[in-house]
Protein backbone atom coordinates (compact mmCIF):
# COMPACT_ATOMS: atom_id res chain seq x y z
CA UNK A 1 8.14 -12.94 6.98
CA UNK A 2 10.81 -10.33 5.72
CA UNK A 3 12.52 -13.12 3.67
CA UNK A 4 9.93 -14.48 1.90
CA UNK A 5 9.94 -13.83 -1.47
CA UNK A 6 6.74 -12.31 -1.33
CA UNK A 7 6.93 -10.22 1.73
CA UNK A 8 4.97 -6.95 2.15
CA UNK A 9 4.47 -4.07 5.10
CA UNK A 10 1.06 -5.00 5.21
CA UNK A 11 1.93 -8.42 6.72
CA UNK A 12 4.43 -7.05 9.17
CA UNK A 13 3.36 -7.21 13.06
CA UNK A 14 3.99 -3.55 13.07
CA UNK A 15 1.17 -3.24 10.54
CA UNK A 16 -1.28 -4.97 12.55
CA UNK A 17 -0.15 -3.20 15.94
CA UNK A 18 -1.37 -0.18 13.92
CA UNK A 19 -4.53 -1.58 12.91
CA UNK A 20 -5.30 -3.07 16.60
CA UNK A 21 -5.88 0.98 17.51
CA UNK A 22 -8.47 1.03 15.48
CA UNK A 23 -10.45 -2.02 16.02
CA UNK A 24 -8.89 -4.37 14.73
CA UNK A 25 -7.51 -7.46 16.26
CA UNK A 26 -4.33 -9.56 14.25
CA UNK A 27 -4.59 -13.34 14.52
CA UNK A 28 -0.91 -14.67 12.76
CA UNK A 29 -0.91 -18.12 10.70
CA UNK A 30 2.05 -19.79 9.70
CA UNK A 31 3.67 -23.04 8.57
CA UNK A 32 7.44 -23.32 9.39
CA UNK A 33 10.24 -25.36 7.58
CA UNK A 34 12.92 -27.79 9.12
CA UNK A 35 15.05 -24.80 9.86
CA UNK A 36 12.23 -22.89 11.41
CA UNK A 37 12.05 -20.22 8.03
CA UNK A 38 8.60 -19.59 7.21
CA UNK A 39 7.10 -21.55 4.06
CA UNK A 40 3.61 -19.75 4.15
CA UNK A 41 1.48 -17.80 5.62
CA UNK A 42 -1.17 -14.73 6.82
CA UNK A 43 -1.65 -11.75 9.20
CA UNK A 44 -5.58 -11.81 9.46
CA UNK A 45 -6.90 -8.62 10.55
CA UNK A 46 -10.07 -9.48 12.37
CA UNK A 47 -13.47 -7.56 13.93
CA UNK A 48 -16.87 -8.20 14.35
CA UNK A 49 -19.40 -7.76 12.08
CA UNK A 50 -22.23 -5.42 11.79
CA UNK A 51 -25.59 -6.58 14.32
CA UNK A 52 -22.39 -9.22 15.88
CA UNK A 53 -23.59 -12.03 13.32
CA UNK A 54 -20.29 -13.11 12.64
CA UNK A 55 -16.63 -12.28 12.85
CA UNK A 56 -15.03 -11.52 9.37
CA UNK A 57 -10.96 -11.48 8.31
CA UNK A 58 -9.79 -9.62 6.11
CA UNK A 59 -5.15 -10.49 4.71
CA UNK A 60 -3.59 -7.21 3.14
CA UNK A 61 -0.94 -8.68 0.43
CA UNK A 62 -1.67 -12.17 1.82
CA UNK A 63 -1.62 -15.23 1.63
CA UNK A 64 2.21 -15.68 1.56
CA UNK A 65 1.97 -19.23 -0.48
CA UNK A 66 4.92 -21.73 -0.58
CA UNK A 67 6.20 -24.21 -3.36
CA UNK A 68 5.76 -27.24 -1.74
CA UNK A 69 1.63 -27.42 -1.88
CA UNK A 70 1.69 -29.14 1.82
CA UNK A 71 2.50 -26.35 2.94
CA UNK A 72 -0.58 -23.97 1.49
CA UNK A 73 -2.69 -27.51 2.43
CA UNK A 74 -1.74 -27.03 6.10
CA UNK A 75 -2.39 -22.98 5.73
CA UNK A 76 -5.83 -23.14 4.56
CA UNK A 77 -6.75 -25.55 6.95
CA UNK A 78 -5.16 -23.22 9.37
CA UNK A 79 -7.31 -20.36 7.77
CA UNK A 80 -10.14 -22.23 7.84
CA UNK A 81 -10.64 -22.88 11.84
CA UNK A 82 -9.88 -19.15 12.58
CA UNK A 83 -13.19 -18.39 13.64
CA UNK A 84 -14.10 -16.20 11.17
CA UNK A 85 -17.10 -15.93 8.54
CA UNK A 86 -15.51 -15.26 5.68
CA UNK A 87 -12.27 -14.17 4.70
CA UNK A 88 -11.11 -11.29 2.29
CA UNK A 89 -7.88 -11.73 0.64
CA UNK A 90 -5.84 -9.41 -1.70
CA UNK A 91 -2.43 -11.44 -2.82
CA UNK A 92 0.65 -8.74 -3.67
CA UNK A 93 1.65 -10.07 -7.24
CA UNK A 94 2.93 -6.91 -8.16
CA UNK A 95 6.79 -7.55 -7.60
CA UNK A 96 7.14 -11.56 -8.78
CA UNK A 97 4.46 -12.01 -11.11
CA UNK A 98 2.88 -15.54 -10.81
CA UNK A 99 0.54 -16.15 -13.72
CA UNK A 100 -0.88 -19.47 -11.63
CA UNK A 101 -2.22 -17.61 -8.71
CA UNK A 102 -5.53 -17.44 -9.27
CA UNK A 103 -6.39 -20.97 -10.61
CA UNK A 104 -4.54 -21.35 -6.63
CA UNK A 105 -7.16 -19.57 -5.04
CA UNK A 106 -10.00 -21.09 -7.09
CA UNK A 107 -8.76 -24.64 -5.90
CA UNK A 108 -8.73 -23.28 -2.14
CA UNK A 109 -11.92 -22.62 -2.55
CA UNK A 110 -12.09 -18.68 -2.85
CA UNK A 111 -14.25 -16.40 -4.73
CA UNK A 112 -12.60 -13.33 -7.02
CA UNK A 113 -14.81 -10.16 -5.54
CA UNK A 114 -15.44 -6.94 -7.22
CA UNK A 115 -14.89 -5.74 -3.74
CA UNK A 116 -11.14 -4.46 -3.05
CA UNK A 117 -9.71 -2.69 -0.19
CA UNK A 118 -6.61 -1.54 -1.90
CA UNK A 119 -6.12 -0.06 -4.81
CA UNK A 120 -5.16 -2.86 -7.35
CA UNK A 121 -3.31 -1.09 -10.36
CA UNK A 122 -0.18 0.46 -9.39
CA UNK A 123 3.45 1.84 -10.78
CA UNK A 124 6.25 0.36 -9.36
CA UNK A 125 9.73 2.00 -9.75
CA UNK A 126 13.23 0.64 -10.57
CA UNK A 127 15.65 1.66 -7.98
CA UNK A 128 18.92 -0.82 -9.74
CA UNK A 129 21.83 1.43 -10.70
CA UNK A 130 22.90 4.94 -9.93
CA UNK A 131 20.88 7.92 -9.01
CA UNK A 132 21.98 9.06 -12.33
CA UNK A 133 20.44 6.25 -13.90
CA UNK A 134 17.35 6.41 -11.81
CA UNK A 135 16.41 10.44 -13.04
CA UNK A 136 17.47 9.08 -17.14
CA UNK A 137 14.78 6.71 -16.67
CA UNK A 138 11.97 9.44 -15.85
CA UNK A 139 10.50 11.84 -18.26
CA UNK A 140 12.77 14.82 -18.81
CA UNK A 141 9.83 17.26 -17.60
CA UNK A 142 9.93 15.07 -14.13
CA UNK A 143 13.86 14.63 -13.90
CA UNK A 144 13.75 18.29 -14.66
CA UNK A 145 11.23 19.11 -11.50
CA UNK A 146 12.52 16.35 -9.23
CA UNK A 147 16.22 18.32 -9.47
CA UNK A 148 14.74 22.10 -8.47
CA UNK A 149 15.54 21.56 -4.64
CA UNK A 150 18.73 23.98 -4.13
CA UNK A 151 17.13 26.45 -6.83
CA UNK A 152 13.92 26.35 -5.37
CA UNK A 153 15.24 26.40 -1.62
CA UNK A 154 13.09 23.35 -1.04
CA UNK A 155 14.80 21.67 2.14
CA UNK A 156 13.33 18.29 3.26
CA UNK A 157 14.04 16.63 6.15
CA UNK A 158 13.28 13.32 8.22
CA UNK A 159 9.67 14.28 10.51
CA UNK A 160 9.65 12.55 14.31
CA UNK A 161 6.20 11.33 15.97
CA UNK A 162 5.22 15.16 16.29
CA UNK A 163 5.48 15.60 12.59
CA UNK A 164 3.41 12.51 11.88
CA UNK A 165 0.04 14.60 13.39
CA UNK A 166 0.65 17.46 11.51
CA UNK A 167 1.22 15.23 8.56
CA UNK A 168 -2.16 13.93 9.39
CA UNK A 169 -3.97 17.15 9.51
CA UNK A 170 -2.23 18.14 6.12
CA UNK A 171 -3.21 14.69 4.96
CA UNK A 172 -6.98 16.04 5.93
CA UNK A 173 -6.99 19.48 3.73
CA UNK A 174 -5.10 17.88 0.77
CA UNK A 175 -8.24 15.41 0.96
CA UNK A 176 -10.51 17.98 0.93
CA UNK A 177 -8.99 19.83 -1.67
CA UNK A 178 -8.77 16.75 -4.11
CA UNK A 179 -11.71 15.27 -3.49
CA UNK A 180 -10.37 11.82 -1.72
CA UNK A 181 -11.01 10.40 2.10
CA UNK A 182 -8.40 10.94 4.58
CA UNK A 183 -8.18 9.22 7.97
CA UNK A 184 -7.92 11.78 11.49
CA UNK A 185 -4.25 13.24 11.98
CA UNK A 186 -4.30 10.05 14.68
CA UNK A 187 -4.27 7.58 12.25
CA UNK A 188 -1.10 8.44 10.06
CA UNK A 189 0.75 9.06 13.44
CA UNK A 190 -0.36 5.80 14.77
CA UNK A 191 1.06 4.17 11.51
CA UNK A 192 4.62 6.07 12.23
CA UNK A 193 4.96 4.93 15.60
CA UNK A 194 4.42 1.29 14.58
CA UNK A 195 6.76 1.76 12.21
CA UNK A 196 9.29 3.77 13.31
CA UNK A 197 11.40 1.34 15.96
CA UNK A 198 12.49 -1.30 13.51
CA UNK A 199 13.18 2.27 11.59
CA UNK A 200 10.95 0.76 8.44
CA UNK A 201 9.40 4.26 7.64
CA UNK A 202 10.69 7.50 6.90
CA UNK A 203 8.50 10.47 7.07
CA UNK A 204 9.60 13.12 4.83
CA UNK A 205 8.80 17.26 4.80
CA UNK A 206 10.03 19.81 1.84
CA UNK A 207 9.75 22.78 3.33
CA UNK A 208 10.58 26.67 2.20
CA UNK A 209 11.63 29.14 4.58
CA UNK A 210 9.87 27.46 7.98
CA UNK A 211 6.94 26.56 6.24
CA UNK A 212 5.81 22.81 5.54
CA UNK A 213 5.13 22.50 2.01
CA UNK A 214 4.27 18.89 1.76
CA UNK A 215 4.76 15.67 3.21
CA UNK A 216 5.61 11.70 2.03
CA UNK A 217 5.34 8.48 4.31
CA UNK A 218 7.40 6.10 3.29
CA UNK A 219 7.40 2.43 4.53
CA UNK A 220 9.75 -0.37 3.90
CA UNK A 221 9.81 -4.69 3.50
CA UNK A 222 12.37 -5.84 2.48
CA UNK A 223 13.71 -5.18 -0.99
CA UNK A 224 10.18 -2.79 -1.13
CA UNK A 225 9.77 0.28 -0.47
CA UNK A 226 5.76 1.82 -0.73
CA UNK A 227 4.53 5.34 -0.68
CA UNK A 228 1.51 4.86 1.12
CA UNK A 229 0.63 8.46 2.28
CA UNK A 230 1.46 11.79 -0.01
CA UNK A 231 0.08 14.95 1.21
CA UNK A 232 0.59 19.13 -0.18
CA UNK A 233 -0.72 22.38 1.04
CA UNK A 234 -1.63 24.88 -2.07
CA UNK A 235 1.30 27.19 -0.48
CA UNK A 236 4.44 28.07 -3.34
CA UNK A 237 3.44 24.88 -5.62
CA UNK A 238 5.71 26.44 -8.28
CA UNK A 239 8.34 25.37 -6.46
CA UNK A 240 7.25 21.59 -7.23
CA UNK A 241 7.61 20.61 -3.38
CA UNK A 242 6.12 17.21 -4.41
CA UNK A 243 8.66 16.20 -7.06
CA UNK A 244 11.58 17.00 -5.02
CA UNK A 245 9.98 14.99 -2.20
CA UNK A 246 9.59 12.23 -4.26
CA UNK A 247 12.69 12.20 -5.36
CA UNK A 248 14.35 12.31 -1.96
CA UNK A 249 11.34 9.46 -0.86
CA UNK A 250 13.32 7.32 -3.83
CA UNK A 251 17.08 8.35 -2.61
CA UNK A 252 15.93 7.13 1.19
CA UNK A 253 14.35 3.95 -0.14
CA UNK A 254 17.50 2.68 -2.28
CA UNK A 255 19.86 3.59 1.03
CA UNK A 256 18.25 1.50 2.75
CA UNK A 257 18.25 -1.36 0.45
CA UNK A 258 14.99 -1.05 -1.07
CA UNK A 259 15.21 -2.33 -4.95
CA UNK A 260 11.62 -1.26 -6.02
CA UNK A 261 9.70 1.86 -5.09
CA UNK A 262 5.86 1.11 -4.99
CA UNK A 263 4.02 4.68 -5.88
CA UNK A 264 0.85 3.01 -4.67
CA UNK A 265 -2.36 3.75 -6.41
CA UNK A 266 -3.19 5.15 -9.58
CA UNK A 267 -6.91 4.24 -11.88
CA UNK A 268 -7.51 1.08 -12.86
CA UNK A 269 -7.55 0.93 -16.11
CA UNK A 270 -5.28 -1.08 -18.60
CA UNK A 271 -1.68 1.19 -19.88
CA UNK A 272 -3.38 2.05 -23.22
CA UNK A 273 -5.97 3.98 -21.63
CA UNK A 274 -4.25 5.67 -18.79
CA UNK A 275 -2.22 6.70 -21.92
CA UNK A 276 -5.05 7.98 -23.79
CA UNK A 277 -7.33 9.62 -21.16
CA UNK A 278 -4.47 11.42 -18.35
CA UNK A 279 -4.72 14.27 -20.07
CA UNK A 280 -8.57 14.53 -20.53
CA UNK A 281 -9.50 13.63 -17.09
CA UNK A 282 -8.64 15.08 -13.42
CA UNK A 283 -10.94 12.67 -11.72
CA UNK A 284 -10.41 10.05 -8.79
CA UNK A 285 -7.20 9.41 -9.55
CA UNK A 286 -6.09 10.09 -12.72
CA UNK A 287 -4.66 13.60 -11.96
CA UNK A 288 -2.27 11.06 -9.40
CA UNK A 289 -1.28 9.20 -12.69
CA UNK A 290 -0.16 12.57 -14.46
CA UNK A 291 2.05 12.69 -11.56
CA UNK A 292 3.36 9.13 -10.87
CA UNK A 293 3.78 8.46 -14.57
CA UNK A 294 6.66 10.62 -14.87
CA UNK A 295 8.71 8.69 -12.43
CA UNK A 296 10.08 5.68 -15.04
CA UNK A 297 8.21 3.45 -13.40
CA UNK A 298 6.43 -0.08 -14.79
CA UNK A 299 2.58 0.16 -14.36
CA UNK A 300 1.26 -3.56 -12.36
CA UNK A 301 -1.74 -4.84 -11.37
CA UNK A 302 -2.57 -7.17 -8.70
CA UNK A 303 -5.23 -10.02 -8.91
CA UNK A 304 -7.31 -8.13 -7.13
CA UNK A 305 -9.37 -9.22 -4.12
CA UNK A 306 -10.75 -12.70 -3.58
CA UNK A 307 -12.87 -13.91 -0.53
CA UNK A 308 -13.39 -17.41 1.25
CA UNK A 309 -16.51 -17.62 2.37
CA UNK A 310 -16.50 -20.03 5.90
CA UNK A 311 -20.03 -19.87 6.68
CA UNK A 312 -21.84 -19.18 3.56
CA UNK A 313 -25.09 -17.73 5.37
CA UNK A 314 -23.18 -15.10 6.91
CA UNK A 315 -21.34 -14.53 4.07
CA UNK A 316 -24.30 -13.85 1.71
CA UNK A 317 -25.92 -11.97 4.53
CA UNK A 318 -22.76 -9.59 4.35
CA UNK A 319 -22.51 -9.13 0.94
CA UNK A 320 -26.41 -8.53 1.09
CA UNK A 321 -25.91 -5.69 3.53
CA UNK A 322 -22.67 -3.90 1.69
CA UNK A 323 -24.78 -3.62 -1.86
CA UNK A 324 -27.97 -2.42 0.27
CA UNK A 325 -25.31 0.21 1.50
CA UNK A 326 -23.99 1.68 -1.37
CA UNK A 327 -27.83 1.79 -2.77
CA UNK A 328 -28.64 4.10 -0.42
């Protein structure tokens, strides 16, 4: 999967070993080449559904599609005997942008649904050239911030398994703070330990004197490199813990080979307006944009979420249940 040109973390086996602690189980399609090299494929992420009417599926930055169309033929078919009800797919087009991909998925049969599980707009950063280049490319008020470290005594350094709770539990009052759900400490140390043997995620701490300031985990695929998790505590913020962080998140990423930096998440709303409103609104996450946008990086948006519905009774049923849900 790593050498596909569309590879992501979230189709990695380590992803899904993460996911199977918390109720999920991983069923892994692919279609293989002459020289055994994968063509395409999909790390479904299954569980039962509410009442046990059905089974549904849900493929994080999937499906991986090939260029020779027997290929995706032999995938959906694949797809379409894995037992489940339905199917919920969000495709990563964020790093090779491929204008045809949705009239793909309409002719496989899919559905585009207003329904996504990850955030679909996004600002990817250049890591090509020096680390001189990389700080000319962000704003001087965020090149500025991001080199404060030795004059703000900000040390960070590379957290273990022990780290990852207390990440977590930091993860929980940053949450709370900014208005935003956060999983239990568990989770985020789950997701290191996954990680961590094929030594695909770094999680890094800025610290002042002893105390944790804030925390970054990092993941890798690849030539990618995501920042999935960002935590702070309100402790010495003038000494810009998160920019430094970031910028040490960036240095880690390109060492280990890592040619874009995903920042992961910011409103979705086309560059014009994230332009015009950043500095009007605080909300969801536009106070995250007033802090990613400073980076130099190129603002992307997926094609969103798209779902193929296997057994369209179920399926309506489902979607009848989640809008009876959010009524209430």
């Amino acid at each position: 999967m790593r050498a596909h040109p569309d590879a992501h973390a979230l189709q990695l086996s380590a992803w899904a070993i993460h996911q199977a602690r918390f109720g999920w189980q991983a069923l892994r399609l692919a279609v293989a080449g002459e020289s055994d090299e994968l063509l395409a494929g999909a790390q479904l992420l299954m569980r039962r559904l509410p009442f046990g009417i059905g089974v549904r599926a849900y493929a994080p930055a999937a499906p991986l599609f090939s260029e020779d169309e027997r290929a995706n033929a032999l995938l959906w078919q694949a797809i379409r005997r894995c037992g489940a009800s339905f199917v919920k797919f969000e495709p990563c087009n964020w790093y090779r942008p491929r204008p045809d991909l949705p009239e793909r998925l309409i002719r496989a049969g899919l559905r585009c649904s207003p329904e996504t599980v990850q955030i679909p707009r996004t600002i990817v950063v250049d890591l090509s050239g020096t680390e001189e280049e990389l700080l000319r490319r962000m704003n001087q008020s965020t090149r500025y911030k991001c080199r404060l470290g030795p004059k703000k005594e900000i040390a960070v350094r590379l957290g273990d398994e022990a780290d990852a709770l207390r990440f977590g539990a930091l993860m929980q009052l940053t949450a709370q703070r900014d208005g935003f759900y956060a999983r239990p400490p568990e989770y985020y140390q789950s997701a290191y330990r996954a990680f961590a043997p094929s030594g695909e995620v770094a999680l890094l701490i800025a610290s002042y004197k002893g105390q944790d300031l804030a925390g970054a985990m990092i993941f890798r695929c690849g030539e990618n490199a995501y920042y999935f998790y960002g935590a702070s505590s309100d402790a010495e913020r003038n000494r810009m813990p998160t920019y430094i962080l970031q910028w040490e998140a960036m240095r880690w990423a390109k060492a280990q080979g890592a040619l874009r930096y995903d920042l992961w998440g910011i409103p979705d709303a086309d560059v014009q307006t994230l332009e015009a409103e950043f500095e009007k609104r605080d909300d969801g996450l536009w106070g995250v944009y007033k802090f990613k946008r400073g980076f130099g990086g190129e603002v992307r948006r997926s094609v969103g979420a798209w779902d193929l519905p296997i057994n369209r009774l179920i399926y309506t049923a489902y979607r009848w249940y989640i809008q009876r849900m959010k009524k209430k």
